[in-house]
C-alpha atoms as a PDB file:
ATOM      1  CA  UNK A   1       6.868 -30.898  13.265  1.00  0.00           C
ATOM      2  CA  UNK A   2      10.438 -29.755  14.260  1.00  0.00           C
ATOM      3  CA  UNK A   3      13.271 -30.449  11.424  1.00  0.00           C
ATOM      4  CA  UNK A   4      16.442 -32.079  12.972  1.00  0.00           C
ATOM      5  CA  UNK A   5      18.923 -29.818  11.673  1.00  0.00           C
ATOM      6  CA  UNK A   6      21.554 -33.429  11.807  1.00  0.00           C
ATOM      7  CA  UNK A   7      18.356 -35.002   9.984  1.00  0.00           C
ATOM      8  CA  UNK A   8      16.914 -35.254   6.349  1.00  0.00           C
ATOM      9  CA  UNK A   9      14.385 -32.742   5.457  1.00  0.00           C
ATOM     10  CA  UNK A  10      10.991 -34.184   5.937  1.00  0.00           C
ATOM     11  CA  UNK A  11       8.829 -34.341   2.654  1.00  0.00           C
ATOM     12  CA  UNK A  12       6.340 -31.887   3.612  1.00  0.00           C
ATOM     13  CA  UNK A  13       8.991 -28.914   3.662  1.00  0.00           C
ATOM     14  CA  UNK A  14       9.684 -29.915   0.444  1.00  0.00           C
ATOM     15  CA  UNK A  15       6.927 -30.631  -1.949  1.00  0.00           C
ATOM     16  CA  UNK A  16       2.769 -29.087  -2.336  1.00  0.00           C
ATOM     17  CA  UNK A  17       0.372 -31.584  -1.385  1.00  0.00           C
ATOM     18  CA  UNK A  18      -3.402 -30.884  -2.933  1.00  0.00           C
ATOM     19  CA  UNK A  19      -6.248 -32.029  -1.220  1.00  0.00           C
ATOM     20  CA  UNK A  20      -8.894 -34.726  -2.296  1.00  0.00           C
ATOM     21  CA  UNK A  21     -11.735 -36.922  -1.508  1.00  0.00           C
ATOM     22  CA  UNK A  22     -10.972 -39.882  -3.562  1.00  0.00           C
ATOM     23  CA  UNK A  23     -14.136 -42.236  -2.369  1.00  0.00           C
ATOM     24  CA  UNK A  24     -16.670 -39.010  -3.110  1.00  0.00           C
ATOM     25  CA  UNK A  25     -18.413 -38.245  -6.470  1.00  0.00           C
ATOM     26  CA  UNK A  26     -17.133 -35.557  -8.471  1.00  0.00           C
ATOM     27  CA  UNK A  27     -19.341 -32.999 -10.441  1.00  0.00           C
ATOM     28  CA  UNK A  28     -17.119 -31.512 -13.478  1.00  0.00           C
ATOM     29  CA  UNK A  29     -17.473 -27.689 -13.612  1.00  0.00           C
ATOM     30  CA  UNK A  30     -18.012 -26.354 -17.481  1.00  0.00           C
ATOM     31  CA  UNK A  31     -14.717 -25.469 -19.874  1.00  0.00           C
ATOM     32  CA  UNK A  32     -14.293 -22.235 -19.773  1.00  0.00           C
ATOM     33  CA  UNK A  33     -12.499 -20.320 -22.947  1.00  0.00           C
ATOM     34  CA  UNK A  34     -10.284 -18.186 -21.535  1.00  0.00           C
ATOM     35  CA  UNK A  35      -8.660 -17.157 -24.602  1.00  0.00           C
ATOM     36  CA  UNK A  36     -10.639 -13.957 -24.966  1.00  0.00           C
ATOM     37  CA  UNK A  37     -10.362 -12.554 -21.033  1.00  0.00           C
ATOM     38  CA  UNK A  38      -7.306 -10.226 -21.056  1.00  0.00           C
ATOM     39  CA  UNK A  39      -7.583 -10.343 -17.151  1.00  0.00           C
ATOM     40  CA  UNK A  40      -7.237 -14.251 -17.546  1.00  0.00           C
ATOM     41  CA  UNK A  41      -4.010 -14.056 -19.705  1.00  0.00           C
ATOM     42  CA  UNK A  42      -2.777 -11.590 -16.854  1.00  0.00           C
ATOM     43  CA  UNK A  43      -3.485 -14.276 -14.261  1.00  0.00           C
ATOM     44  CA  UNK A  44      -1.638 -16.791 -16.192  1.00  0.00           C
ATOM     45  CA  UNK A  45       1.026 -14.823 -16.933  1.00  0.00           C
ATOM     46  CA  UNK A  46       1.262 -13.698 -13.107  1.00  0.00           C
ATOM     47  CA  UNK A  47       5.195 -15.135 -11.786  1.00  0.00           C
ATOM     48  CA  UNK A  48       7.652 -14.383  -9.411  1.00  0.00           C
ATOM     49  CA  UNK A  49      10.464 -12.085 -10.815  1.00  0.00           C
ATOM     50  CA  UNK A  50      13.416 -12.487  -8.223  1.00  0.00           C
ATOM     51  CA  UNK A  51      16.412 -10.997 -10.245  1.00  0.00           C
ATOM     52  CA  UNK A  52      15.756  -7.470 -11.969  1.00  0.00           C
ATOM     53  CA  UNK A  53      17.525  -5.665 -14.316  1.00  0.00           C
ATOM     54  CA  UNK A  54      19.575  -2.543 -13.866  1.00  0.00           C
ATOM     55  CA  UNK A  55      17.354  -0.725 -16.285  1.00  0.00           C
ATOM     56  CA  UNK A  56      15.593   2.350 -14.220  1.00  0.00           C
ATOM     57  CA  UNK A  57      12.035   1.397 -13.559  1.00  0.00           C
ATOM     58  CA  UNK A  58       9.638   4.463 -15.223  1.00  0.00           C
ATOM     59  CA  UNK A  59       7.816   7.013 -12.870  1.00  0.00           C
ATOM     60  CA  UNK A  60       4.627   5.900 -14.732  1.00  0.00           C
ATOM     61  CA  UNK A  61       4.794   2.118 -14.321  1.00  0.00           C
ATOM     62  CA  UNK A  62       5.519   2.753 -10.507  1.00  0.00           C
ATOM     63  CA  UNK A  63       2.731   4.950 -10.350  1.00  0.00           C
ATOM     64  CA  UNK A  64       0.177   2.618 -12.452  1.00  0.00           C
ATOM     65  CA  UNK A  65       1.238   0.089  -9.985  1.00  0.00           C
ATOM     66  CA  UNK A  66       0.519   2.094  -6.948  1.00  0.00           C
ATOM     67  CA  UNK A  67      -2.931   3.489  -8.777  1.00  0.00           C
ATOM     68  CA  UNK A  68      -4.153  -0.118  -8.481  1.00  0.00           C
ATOM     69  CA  UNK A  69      -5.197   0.812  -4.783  1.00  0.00           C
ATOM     70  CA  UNK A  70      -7.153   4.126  -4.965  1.00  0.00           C
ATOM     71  CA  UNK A  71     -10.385   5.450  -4.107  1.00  0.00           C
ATOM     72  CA  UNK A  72     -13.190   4.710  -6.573  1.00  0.00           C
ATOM     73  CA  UNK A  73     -16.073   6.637  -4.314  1.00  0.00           C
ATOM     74  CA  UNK A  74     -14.917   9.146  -2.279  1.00  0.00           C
ATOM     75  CA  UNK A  75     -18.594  10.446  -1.733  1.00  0.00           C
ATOM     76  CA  UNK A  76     -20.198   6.908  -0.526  1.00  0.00           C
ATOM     77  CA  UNK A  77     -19.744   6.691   3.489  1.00  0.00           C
ATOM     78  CA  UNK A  78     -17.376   4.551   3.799  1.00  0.00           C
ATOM     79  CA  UNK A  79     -15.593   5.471   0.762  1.00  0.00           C
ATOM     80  CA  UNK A  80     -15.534   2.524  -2.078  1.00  0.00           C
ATOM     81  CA  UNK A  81     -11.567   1.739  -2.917  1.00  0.00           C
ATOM     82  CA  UNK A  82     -10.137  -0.826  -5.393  1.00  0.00           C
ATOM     83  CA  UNK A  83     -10.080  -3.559  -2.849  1.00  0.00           C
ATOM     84  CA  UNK A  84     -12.043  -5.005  -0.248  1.00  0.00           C
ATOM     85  CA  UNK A  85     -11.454  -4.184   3.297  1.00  0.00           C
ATOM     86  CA  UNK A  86     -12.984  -5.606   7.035  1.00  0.00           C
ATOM     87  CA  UNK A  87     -15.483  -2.934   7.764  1.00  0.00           C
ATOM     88  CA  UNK A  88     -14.307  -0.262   5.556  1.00  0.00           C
ATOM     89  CA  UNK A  89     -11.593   0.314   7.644  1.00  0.00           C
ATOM     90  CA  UNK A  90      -9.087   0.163   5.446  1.00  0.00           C
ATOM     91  CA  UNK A  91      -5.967  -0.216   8.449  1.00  0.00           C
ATOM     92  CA  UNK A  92      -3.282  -0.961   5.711  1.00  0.00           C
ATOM     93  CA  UNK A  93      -1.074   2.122   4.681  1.00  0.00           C
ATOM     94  CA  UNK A  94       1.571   1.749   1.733  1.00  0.00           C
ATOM     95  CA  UNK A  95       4.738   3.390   1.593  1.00  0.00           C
ATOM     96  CA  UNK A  96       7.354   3.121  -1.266  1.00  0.00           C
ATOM     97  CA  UNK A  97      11.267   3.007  -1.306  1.00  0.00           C
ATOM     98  CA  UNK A  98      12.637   4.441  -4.343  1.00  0.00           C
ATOM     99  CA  UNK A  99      16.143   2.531  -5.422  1.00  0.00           C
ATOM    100  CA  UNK A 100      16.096   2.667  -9.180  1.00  0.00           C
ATOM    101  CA  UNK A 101      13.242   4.933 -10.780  1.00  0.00           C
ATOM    102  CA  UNK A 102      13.351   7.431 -13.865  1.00  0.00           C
ATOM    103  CA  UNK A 103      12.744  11.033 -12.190  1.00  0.00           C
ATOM    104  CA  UNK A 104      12.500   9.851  -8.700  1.00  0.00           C
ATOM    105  CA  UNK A 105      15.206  10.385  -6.148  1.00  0.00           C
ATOM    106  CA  UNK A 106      15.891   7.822  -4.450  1.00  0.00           C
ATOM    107  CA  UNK A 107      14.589   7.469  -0.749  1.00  0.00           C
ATOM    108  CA  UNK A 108      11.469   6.758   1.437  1.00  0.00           C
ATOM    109  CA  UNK A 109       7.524   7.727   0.389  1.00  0.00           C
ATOM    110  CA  UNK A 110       4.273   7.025   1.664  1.00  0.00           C
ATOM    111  CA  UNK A 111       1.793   7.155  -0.723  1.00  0.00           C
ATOM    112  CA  UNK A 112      -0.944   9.598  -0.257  1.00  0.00           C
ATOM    113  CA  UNK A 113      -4.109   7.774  -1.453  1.00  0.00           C
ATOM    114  CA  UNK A 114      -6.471  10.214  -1.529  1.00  0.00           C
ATOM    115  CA  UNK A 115      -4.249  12.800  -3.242  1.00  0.00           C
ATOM    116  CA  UNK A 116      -2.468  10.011  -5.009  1.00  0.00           C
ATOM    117  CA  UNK A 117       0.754  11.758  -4.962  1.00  0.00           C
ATOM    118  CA  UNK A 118       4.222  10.909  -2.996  1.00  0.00           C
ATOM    119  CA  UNK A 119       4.939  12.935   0.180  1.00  0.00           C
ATOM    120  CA  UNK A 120       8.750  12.011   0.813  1.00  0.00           C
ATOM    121  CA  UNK A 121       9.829  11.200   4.115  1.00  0.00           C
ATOM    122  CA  UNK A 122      13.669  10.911   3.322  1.00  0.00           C
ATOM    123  CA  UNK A 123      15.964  11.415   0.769  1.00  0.00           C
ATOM    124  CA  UNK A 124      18.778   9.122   0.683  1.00  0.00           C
ATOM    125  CA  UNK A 125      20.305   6.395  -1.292  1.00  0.00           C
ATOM    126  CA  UNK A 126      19.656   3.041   0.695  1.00  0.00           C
ATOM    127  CA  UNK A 127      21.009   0.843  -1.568  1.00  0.00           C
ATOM    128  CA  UNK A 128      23.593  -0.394   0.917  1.00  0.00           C
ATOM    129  CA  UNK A 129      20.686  -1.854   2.849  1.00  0.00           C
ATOM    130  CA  UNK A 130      18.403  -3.452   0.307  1.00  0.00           C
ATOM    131  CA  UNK A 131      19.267  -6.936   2.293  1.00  0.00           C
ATOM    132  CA  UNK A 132      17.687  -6.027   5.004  1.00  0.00           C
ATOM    133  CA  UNK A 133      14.581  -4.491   3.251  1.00  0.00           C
ATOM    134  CA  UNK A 134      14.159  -7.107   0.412  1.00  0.00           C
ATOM    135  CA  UNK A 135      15.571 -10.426   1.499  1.00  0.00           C
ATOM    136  CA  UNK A 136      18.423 -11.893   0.601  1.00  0.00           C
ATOM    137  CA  UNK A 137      16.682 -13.768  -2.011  1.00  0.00           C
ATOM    138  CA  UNK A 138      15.882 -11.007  -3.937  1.00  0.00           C
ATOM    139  CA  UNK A 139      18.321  -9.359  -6.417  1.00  0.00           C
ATOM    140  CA  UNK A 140      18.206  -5.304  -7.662  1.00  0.00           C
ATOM    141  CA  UNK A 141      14.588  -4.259  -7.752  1.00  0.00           C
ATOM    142  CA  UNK A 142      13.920  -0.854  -8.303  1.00  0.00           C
ATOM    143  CA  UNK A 143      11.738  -0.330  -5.616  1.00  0.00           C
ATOM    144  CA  UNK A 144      10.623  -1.467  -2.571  1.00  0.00           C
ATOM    145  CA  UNK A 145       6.416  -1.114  -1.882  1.00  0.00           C
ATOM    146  CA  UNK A 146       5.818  -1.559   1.652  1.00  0.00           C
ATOM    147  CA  UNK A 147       2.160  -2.438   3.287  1.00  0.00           C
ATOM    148  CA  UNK A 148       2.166  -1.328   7.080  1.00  0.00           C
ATOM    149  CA  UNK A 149      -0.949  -1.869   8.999  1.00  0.00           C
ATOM    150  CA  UNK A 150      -2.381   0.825  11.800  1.00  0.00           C
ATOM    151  CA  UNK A 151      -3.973  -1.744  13.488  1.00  0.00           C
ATOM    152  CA  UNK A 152      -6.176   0.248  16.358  1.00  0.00           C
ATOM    153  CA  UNK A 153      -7.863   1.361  13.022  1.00  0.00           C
ATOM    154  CA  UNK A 154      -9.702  -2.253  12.597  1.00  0.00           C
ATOM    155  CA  UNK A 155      -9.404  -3.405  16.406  1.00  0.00           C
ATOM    156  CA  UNK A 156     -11.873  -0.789  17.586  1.00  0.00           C
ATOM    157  CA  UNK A 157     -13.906  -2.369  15.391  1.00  0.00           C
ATOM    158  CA  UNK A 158     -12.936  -6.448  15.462  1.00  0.00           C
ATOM    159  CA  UNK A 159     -10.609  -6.408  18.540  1.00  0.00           C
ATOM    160  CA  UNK A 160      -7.910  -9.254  17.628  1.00  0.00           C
ATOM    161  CA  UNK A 161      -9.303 -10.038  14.611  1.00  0.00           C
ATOM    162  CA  UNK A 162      -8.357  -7.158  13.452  1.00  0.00           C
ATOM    163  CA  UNK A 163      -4.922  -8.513  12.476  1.00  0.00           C
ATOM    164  CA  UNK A 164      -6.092 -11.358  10.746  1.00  0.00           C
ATOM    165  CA  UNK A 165      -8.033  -9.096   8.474  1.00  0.00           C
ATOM    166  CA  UNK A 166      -4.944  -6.823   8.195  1.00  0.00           C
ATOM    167  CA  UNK A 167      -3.335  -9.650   6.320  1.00  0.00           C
ATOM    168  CA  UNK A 168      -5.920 -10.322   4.448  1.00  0.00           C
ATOM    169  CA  UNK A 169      -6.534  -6.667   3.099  1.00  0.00           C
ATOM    170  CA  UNK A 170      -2.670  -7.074   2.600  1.00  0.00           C
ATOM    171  CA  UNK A 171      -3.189  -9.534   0.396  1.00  0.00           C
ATOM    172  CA  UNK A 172      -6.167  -8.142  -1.657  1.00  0.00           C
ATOM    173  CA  UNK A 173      -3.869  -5.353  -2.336  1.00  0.00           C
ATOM    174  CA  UNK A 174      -1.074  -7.200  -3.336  1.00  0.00           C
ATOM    175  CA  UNK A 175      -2.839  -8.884  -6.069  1.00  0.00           C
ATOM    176  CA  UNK A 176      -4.116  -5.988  -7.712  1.00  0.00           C
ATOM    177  CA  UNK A 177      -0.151  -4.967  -7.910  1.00  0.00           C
ATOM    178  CA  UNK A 178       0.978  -8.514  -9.557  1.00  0.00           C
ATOM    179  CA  UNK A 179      -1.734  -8.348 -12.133  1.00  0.00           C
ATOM    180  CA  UNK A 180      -0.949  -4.679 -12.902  1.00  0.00           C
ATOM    181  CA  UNK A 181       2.902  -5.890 -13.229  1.00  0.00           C
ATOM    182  CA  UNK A 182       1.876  -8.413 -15.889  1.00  0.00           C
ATOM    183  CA  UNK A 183       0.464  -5.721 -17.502  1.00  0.00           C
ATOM    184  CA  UNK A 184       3.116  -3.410 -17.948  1.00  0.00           C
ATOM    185  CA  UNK A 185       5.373  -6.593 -18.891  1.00  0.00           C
ATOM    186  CA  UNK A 186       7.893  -5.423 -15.557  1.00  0.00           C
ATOM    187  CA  UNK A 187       8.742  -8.126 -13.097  1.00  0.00           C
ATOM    188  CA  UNK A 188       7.506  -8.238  -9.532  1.00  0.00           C
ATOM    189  CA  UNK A 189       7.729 -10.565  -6.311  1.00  0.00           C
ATOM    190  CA  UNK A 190       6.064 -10.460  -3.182  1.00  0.00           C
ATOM    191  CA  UNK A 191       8.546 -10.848   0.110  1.00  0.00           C
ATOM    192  CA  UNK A 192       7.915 -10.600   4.129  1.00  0.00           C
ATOM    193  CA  UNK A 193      12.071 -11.475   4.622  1.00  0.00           C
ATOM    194  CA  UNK A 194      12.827  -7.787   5.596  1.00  0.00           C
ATOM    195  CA  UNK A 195      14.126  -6.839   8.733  1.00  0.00           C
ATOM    196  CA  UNK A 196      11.046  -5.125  10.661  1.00  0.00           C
ATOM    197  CA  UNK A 197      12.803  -2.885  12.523  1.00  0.00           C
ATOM    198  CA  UNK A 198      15.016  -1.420  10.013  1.00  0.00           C
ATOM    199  CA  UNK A 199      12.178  -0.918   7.731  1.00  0.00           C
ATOM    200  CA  UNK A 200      10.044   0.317  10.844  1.00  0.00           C
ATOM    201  CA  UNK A 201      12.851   2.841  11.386  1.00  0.00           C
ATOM    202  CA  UNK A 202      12.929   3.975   7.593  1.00  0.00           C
ATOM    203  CA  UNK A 203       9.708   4.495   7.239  1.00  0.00           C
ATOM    204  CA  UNK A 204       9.871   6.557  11.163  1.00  0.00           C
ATOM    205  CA  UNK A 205       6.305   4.198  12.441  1.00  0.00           C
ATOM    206  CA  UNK A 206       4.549   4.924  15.476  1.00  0.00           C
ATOM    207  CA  UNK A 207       4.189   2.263  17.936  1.00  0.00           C
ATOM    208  CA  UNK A 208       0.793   0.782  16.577  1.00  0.00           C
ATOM    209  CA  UNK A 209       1.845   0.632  12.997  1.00  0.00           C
ATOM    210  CA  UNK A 210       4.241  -2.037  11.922  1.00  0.00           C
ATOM    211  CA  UNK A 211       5.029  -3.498   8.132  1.00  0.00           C
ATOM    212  CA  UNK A 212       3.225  -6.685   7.873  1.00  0.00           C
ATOM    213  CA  UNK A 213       4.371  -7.187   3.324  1.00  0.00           C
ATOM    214  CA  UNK A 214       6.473  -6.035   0.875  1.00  0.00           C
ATOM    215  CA  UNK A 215       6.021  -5.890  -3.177  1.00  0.00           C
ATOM    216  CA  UNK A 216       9.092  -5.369  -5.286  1.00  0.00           C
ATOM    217  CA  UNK A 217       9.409  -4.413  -8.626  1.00  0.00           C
ATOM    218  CA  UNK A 218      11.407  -3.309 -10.923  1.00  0.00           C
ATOM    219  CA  UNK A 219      12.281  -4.367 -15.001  1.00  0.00           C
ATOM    220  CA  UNK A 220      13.112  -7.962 -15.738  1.00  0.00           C
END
């Protein structure tokens, strides 16, 4: 459905409709307690933080973030990681730009999971750009996580599936970071409003690699 830009907005761009089956029976699933789960207090707790402070964002919380995706088996073939991925093939690469962190210049990373260390890929202050790697609804995060995807990694594998399952893996990830976010008590919103080819450029891709998801963060 096209919106007439002369037009009123239709309803469905506007409010979340939930699916039901009025005229079936219904089977009630069990109360659960949820008072004692830590990980369910984190998934209440779990929001979208869109304006950060200008307090510096610690080395540690960045890093406990980006420890969320790690290897948990490195002798198991394929190797076992923190998140599920189609096939083991694990085509999603993350990358970090560094605006605001304690002991970090800033500049462009990519995150070396197996070593679980930064290699940096440029030093500079790219401040004067954020818009086109956050959004423009997004306001002063300290950093800037970016999920790419080598995608020949999963189509030799799943041909054109293998983007769908890109996304998905994407995803997977993504949640880990939120729920590690709530933890630490630091804010944190997922965005895909960047500008790909800036952020394509910045982090110097290859031709079948290309950011597919973004998580910011930074102190609320």
């Amino acid at each position: 459905m096209q919106k007439d830009p002369e037009g009123p907005v239709p309803i469905s761009y506007i409010h979340v409709f939930h699916k039901e089956y009025p005229r079936f029976k219904k089977v009630d699933l069990p109360t659960i307690d949820y008072s004692d789960s830590e990980f369910e207090t984190a998934l209440d707790y779990r929001e979208s933080t869109r304006s950060f402070s200008d307090d510096p964002l610690k080395l540690e919380h960045l890093s406990k973030v980006l420890q969320t995706c790690r290897i948990v088996d490195p002798n198991r073939n394929p190797e076992r990681r923190t998140y599920p991925s189609g096939g083991a093939r694990f085509p999603v690469e993350l990358y970090v730009i560094c605006y605001n962190v304690e002991n970090l210049p800033r500049g462009v990373y990519h995150y070396n999971i197996r070593n679980r260390n930064l290699e940096v890929l440029l030093e500079k202050d790219l401040n004067t750009r954020r818009r086109e790697l956050i959004s423009e609804y997004l306001d002063n995060p300290a950093a800037s996580i970016f999920l790419t995807t080598v995608l020949p990694r999963s189509e030799i594998k799943y041909g054109h599936k293998g983007y769908t399952y890109s996304f998905i893996e994407a995803g997977h990830i993504g949640q880990n970071m939120q729920i590690a976010c709530v933890e630490l008590g630091i804010g944190c919103c997922s965005v895909s409003g960047f500008v790909d080819d800036t952020v394509s450029e910045l982090l110097d891709l290859v031709e079948d690699e290309f950011p597919i998801y973004s998580i910011c963060i930074g102190n609320r």
